[in-house]
Protein backbone atom coordinates (compact mmCIF):
# COMPACT_ATOMS: atom_id res chain seq x y z
CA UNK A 1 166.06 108.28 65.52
CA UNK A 2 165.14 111.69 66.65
CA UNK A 3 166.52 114.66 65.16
CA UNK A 4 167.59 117.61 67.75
CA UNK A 5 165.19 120.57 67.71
CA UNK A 6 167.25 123.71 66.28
CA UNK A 7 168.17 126.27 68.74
CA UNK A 8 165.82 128.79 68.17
CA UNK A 9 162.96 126.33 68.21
CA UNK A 10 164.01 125.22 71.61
CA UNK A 11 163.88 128.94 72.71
CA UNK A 12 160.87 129.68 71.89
CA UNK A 13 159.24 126.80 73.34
CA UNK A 14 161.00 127.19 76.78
CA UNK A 15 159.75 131.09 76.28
CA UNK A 16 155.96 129.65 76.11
CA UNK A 17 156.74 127.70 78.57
CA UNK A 18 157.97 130.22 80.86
CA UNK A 19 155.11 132.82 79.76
CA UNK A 20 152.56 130.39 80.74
CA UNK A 21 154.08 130.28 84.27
CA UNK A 22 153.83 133.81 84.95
CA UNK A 23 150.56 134.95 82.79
CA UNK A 24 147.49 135.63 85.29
CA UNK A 25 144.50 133.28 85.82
CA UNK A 26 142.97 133.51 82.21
CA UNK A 27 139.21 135.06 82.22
CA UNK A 28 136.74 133.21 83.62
CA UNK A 29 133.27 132.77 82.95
CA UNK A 30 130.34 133.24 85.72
CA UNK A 31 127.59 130.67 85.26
CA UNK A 32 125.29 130.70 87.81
CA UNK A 33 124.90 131.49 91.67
CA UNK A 34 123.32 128.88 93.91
CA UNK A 35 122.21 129.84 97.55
CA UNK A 36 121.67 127.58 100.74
CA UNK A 37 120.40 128.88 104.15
CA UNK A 38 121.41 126.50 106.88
CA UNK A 39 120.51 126.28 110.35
CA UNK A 40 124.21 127.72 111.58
CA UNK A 41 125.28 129.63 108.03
CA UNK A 42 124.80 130.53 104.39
CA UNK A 43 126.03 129.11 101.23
CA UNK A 44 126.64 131.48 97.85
CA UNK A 45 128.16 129.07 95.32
CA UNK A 46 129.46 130.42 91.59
CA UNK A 47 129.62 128.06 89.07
CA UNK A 48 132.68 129.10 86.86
CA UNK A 49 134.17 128.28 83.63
CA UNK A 50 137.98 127.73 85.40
CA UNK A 51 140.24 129.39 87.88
CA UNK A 52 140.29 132.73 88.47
CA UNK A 53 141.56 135.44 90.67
CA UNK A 54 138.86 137.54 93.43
CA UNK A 55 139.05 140.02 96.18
CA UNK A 56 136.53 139.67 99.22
CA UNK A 57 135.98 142.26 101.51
CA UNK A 58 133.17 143.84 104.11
CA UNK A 59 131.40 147.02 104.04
CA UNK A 60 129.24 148.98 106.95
CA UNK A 61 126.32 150.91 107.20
CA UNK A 62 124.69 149.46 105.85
CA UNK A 63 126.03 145.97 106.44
CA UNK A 64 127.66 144.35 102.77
CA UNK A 65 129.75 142.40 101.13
CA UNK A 66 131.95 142.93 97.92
CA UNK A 67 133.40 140.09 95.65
CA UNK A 68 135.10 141.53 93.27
CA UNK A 69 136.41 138.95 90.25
CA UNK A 70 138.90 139.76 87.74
CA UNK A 71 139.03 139.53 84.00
CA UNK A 72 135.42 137.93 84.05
CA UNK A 73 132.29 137.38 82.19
CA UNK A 74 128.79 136.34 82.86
CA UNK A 75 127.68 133.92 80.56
CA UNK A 76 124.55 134.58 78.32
CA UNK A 77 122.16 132.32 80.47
CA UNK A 78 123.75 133.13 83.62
CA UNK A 79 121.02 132.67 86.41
CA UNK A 80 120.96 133.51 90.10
CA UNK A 81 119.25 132.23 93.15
CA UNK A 82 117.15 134.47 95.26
CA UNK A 83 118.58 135.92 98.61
CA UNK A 84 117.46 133.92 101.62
CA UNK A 85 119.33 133.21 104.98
CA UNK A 86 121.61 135.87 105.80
CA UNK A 87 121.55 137.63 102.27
CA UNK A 88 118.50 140.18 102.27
CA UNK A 89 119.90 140.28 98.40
CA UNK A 90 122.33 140.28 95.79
CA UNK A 91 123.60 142.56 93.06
CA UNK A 92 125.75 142.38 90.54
CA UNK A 93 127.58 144.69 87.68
CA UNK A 94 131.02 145.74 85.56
CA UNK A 95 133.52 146.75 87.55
CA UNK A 96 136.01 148.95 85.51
CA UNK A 97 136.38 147.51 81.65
CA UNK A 98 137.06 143.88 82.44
CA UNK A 99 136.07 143.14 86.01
CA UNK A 100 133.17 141.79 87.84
CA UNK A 101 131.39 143.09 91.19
CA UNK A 102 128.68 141.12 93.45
CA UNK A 103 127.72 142.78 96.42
CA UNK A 104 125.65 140.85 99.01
CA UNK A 105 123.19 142.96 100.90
CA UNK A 106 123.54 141.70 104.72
CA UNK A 107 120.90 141.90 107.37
CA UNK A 108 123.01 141.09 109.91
CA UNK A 109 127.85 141.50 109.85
CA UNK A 110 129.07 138.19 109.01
CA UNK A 111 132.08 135.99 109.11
CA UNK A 112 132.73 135.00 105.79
CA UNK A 113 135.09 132.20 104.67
CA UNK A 114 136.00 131.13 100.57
CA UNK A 115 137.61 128.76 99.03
CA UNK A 116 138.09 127.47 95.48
CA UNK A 117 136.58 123.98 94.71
CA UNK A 118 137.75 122.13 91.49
CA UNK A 119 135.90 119.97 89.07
CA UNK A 120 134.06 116.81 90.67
CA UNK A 121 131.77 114.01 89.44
CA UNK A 122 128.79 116.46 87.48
CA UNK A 123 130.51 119.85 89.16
CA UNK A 124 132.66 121.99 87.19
CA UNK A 125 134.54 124.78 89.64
CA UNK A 126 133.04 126.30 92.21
CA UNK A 127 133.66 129.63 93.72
CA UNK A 128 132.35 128.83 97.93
CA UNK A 129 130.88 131.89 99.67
CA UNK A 130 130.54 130.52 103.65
CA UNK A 131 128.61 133.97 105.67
CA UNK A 132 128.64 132.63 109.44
CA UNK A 133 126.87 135.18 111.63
CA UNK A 134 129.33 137.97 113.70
CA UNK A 135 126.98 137.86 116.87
CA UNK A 136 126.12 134.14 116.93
CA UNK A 137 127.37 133.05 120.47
CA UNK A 138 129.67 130.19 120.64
CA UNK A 139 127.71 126.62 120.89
CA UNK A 140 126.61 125.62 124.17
CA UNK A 141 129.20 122.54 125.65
CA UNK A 142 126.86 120.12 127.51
CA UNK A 143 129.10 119.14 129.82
CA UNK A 144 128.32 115.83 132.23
CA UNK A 145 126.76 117.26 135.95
CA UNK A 146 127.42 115.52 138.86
CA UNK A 147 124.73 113.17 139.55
CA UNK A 148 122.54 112.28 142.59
CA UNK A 149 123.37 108.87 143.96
CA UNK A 150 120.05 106.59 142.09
CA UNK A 151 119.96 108.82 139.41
CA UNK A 152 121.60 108.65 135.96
CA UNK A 153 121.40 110.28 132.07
CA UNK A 154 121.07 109.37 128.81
CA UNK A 155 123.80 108.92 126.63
CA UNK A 156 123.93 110.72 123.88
CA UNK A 157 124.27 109.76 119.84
CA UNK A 158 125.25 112.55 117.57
CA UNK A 159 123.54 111.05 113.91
CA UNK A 160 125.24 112.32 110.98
CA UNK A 161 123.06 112.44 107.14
CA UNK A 162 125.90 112.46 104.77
CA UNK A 163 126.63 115.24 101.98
CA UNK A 164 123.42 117.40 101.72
CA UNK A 165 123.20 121.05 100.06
CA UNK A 166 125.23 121.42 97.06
CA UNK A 167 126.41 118.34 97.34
CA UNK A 168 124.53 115.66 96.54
CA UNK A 169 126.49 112.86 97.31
CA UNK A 170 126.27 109.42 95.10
CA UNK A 171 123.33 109.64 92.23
CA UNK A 172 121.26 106.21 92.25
CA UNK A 173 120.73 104.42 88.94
CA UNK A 174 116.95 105.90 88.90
CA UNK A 175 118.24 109.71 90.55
CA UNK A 176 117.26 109.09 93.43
CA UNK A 177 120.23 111.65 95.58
CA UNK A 178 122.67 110.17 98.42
CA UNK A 179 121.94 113.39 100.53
CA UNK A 180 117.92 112.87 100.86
CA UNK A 181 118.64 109.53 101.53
CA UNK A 182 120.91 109.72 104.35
CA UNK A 183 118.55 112.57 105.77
CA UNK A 184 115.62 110.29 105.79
CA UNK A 185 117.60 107.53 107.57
CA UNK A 186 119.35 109.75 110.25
CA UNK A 187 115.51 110.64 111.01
CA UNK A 188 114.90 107.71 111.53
CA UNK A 189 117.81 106.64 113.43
CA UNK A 190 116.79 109.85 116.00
CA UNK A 191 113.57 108.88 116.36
CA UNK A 192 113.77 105.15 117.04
CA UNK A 193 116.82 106.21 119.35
CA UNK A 194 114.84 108.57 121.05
CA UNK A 195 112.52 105.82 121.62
CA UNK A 196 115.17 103.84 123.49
CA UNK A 197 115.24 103.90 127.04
CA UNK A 198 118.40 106.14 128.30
CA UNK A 199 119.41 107.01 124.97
CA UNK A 200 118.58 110.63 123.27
CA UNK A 201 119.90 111.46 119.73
CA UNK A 202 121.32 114.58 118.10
CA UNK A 203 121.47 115.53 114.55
CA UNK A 204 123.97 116.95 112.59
CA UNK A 205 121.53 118.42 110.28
CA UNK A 206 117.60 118.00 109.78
CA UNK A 207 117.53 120.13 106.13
CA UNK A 208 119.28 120.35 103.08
CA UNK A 209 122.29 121.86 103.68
CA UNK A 210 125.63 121.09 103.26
CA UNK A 211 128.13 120.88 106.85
CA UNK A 212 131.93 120.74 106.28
CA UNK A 213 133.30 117.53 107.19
CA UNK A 214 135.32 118.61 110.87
CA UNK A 215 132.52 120.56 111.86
CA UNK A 216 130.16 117.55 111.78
CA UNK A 217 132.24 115.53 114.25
CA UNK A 218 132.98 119.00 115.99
CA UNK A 219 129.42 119.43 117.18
CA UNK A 220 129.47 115.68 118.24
CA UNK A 221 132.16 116.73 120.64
CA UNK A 222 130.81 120.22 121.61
CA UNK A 223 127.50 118.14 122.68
CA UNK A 224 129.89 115.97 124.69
CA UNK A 225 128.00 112.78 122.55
CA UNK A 226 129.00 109.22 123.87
CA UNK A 227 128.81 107.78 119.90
CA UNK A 228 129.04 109.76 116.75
CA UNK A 229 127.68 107.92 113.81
CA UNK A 230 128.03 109.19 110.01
CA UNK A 231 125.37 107.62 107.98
CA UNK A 232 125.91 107.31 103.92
CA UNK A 233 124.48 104.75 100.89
CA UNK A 234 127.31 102.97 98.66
CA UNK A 235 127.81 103.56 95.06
CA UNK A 236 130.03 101.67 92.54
CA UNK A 237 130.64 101.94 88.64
CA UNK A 238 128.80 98.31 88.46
CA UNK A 239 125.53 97.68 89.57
CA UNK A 240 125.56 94.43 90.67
CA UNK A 241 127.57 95.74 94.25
CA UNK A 242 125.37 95.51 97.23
CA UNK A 243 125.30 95.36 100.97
CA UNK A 244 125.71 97.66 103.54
CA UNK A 245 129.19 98.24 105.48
CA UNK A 246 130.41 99.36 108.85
CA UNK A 247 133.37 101.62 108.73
CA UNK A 248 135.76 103.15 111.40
CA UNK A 249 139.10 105.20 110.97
CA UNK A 250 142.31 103.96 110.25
CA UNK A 251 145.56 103.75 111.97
CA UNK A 252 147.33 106.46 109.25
CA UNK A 253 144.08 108.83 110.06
CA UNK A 254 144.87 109.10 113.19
CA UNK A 255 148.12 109.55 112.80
CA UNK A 256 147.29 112.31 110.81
CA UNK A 257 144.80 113.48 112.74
CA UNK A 258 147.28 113.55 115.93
CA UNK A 259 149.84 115.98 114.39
CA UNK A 260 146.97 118.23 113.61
CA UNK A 261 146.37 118.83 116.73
CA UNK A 262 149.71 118.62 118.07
CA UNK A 263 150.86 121.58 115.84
CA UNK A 264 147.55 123.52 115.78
CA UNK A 265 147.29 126.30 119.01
CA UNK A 266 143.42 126.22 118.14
CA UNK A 267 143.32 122.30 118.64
CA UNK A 268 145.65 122.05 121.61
CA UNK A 269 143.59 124.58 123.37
CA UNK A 270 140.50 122.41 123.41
CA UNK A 271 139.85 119.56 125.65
CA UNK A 272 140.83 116.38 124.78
CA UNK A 273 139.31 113.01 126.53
CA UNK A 274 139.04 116.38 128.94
CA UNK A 275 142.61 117.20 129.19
CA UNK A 276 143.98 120.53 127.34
CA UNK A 277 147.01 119.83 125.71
CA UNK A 278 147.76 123.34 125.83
CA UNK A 279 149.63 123.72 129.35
CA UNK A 280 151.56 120.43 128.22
CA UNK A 281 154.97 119.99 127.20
CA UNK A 282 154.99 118.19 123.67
CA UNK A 283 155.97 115.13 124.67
CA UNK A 284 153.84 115.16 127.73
CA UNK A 285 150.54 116.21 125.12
CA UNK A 286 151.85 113.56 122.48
CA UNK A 287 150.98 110.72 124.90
CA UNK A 288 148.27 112.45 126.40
CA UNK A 289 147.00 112.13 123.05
CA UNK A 290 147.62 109.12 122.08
CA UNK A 291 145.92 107.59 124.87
CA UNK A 292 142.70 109.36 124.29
CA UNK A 293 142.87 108.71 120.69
CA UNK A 294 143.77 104.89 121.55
CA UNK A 295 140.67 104.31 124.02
CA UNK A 296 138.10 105.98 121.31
CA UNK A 297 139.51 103.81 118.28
CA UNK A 298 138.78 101.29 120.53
CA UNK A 299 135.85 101.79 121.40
CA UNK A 300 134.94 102.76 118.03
CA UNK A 301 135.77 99.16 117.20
CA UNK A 302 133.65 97.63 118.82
CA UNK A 303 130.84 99.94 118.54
CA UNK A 304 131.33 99.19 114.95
CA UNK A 305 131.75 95.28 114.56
CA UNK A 306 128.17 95.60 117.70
CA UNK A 307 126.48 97.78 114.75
CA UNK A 308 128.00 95.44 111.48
CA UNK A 309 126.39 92.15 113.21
CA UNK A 310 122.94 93.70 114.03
CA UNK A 311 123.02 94.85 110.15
CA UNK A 312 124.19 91.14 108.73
CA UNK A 313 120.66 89.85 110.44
CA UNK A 314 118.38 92.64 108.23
CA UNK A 315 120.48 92.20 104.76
CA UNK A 316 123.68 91.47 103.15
CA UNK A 317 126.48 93.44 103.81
CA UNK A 318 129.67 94.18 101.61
CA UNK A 319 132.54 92.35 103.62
CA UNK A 320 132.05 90.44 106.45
CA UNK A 321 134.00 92.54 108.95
CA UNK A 322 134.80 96.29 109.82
CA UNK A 323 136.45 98.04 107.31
CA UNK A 324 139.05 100.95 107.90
CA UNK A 325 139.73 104.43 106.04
CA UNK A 326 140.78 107.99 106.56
CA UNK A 327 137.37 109.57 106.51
CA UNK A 328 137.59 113.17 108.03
CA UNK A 329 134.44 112.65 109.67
CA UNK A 330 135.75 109.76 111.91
CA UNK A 331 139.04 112.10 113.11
CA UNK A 332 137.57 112.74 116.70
CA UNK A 333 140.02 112.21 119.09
CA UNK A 334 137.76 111.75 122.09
CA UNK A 335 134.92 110.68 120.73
CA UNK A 336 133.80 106.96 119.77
CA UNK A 337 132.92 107.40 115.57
CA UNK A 338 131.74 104.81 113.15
CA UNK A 339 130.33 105.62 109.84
CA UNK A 340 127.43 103.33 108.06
CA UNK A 341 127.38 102.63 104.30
CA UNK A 342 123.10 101.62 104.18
CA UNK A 343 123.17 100.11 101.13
CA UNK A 344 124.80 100.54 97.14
CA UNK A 345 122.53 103.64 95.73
CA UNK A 346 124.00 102.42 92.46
CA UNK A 347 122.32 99.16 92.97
CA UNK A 348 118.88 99.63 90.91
CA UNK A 349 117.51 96.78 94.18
CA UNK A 350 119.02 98.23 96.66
CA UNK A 351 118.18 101.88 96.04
CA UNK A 352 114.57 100.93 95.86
CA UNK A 353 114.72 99.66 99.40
CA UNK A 354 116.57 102.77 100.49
CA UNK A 355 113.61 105.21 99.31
CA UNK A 356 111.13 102.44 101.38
CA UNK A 357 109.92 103.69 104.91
CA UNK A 358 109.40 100.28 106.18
CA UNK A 359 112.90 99.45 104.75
CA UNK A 360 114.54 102.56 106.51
CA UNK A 361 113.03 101.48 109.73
CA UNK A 362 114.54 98.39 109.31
CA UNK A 363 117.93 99.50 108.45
CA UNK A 364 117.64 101.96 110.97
CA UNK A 365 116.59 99.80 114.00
CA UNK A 366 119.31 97.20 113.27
CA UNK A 367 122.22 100.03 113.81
CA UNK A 368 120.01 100.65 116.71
CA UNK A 369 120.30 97.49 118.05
CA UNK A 370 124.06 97.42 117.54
CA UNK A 371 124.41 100.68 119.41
CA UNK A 372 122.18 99.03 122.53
CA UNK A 373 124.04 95.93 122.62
CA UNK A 374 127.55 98.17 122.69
CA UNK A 375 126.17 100.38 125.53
CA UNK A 376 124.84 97.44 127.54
CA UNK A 377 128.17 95.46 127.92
CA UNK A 378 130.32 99.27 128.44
CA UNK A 379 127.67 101.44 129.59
CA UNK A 380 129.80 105.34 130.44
CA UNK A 381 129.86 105.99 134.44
CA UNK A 382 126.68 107.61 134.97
CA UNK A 383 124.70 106.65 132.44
CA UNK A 384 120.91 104.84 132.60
CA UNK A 385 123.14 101.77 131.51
CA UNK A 386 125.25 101.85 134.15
CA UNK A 387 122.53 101.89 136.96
CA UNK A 388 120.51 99.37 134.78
CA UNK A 389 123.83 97.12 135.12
CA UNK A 390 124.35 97.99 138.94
CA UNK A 391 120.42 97.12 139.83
CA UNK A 392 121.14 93.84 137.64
CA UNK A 393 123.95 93.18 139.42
CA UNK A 394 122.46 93.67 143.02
CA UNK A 395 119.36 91.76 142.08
CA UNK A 396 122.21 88.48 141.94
CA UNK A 397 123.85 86.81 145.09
CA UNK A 398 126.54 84.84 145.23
CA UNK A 399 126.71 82.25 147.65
CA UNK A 400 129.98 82.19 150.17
CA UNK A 401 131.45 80.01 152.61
CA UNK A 402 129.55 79.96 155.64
CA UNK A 403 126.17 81.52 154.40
CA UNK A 404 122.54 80.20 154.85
CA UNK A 405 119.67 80.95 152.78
CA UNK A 406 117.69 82.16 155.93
CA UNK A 407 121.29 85.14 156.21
CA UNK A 408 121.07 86.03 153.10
CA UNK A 409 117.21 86.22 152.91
CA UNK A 410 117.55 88.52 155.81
CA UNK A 411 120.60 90.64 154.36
CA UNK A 412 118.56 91.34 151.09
CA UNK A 413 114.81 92.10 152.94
CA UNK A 414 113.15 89.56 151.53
CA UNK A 415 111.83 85.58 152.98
CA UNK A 416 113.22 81.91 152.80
CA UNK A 417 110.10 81.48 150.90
CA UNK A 418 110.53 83.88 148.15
CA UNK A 419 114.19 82.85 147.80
CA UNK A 420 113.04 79.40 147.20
CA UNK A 421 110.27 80.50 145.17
CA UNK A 422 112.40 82.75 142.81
CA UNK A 423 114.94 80.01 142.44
CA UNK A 424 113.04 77.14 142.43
CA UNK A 425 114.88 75.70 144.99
CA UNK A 426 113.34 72.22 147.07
CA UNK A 427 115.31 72.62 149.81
CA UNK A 428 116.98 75.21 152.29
CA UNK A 429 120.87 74.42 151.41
CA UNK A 430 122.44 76.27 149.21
CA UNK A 431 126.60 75.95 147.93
CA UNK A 432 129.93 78.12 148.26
CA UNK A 433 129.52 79.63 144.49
CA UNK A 434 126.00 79.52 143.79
CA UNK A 435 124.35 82.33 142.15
CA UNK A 436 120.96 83.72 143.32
CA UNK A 437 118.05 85.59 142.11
CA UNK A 438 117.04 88.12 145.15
CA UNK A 439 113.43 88.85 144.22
CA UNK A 440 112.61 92.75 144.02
CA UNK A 441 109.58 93.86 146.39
């Protein structure tokens, strides 16, 4: 049996305790500073002992910014990246006895957004720097124009590599990094796709840099894309896991996803399945919603299970159906997402055919044939698919009560002769229900 603490014992601990809850971020240690320059923004990254507390704020003429970091060291083989992108260079001292300054010489006023990361996988925390340009102009929408009868255009597939930047995704058993891999398949996915009759593709990214996750279905939706696809390579703690897998969001992500936008002014002011919620009463948006969100999971699914049988004929594959989770990069509510698992990285086999060319091509021309195949039984109004299915559909006759071959010969331009000819027919009579080929020329 236990015996009671004494009074004063008890006291002091719940006066730790207490202390502990109120005492300031304890001093932190600066590591290191990484820098990426993307194609839209720049990425500082710290790598710090723990916690601590900062201030961020601007300066003009000339254009800075100050991060100032309390209570904080630099280690003794601290190391830091040289300027590129929008930093034209750093510098860094004491500020006061105990404090920390960085100031980032700008060449150009930026929007700059931070955030804390914690420990994960071979990162301890991370102090994020994100500098987005002041002047940049909003993307371009490429919104659908009304087309000439005859004419039609492409749809369009946003390709997503996975992780990239400071984030390197899964590690493979020999190093090889998730991030390069995915970047060499979504290159490959473009160009085979641009290859494709009525189809054009759109990256997410063609470098190393790293996207945050909303923003990479984001720019699938400002480029008004028909198919957003996210592509990634597997990794498990045992490496005897293979195949690839076809996933699509779940039920409780878009849930989630819905009262986002629902309760965000930002969201509900955007265009949805091209519908602002924003004039709409809530109940009004909620199943305005709902339906949009209901048509792309849809249409999602069967994108998906089009792309998870194409990829069963060029290698094994994990399960043998779609599988579902609440991956942030699948949360567009208007547009058709599916995300691709390759192949396990962690598998020593597998990873080898992921760094193969030939092998890339081949992965990458199966979800290519999924994505045809989906296209070709829905093809979107006004779409190269859709007049492709309209011409097939003309080129076919069906035969009704009271029609001759030598009427419907003469309703289509052509002869008896080639009718008979084109549908190897031996003699004039056709029946109520028969389908004919009408010859083109």
């Amino acid at each position: 049996m236990e015996r009671p603490l004494p009074n004063l014992t008890r006291f002091a601990l719940v006066l730790a305790w207490a202390i502990a809850l109120v005492s300031p971020v304890r001093a932190a240690e600066i590591k290191a500073l990484r820098i990426w320059a993307g194609a839209e923004y720049t990425r500082a990254v710290f790598d710090v002992s723990g916690p601590l507390d900062y201030r961020l704020f601007d300066l003009a003429d000339p254009e800075r910014l100050v991060l100032d970091i309390k209570s904080s060291t630099f280690s003794g083989d601290y190391s830091a990246a040289e300027a590129n992108g929008l930093l034209k260079a750093v510098r860094s001292g004491r500020q006061g006895k105990e404090d920390l300054r960085v100031v980032f010489d700008l060449g150009e006023g930026v929007r700059p957004k931070s955030f804390l990361l914690p420990p994960a996988e071979k990162f301890g925390y991370r102090l994020v720097l994100d500098l987005y340009p002041k002047t940049r102009a909003e993307p371009v929408k490429t919104v659908a124009k009304l087309l000439p009868p005859g004419t039609s255009r492409n749809v369009i597939v946003t390709v997503d590599a996975g992780h990239g930047g400071e984030d390197p995704g899964s590690i493979g058993a020999t190093g090889s990094h998730e991030k390069v891999i995915t970047l060499a398949v979504a290159r490959e996915l473009k160009r085979v796709i641009d290859k494709e009759p009525g189809m054009s593709a759109i990256l997410t990214r063609d470098s190393d840099f790293f996207i945050p996750l909303e923003q990479r279905y984001q720019k699938a939706r400002d480029a008004k894309a028909d198919l957003f696809v996210s592509i990634h390579a597997d990794a498990f703690t045992k490496s005897e896991a293979r195949g690839s897998s076809v996933w699509v969001l779940s039920p409780r992500g878009a849930t989630s996803e819905a009262a986002r936008w629902l309760a965000d002014s930002e969201n509900r002011a955007d265009l949805v399945g091209g519908v602002s919620l924003d004039t709409r009463d809530d109940t009004l948006a909620a199943v305005l919603l709902d339906l949009s969100q209901g048509a792309t999971m849809q249409a999602s699914n069967a994108v998906a299970s089009q792309v998870h049988a194409a990829m069963r004929r060029v290698g094994p594959t994990h399960k043998n159906h779609v599988e579902r989770a609440n991956f942030i990069v699948l949360r567009s509510p208007d547009v058709p997402s599916i995300l691709v698992e390759t192949a396990f990285i962690s598998n020593p086999a597998e990873e080898r055919r992921l760094n193969s060319a030939s092998e890339r091509t081949k992965l990458a021309e199966a979800i290519l044939d999924g994505i045809r195949n989906y296209f070709r039984s829905t093809p979107p109004p006004g779409t190269w698919f859709a007049l492709e299915s309209n011409r097939a559909r003309a080129s076919r006759h069906v035969v009704t009560r009271g029609e001759s071959l030598s009427a419907i010969a003469a309703r289509h331009g052509t002869s008896v002769a080639a009718l008979r000819s084109a549908n190897k027919l031996i003699q004039d009579s056709v029946n109520v229900g028969d389908v004919l080929e009408i010859p083109q020329g």
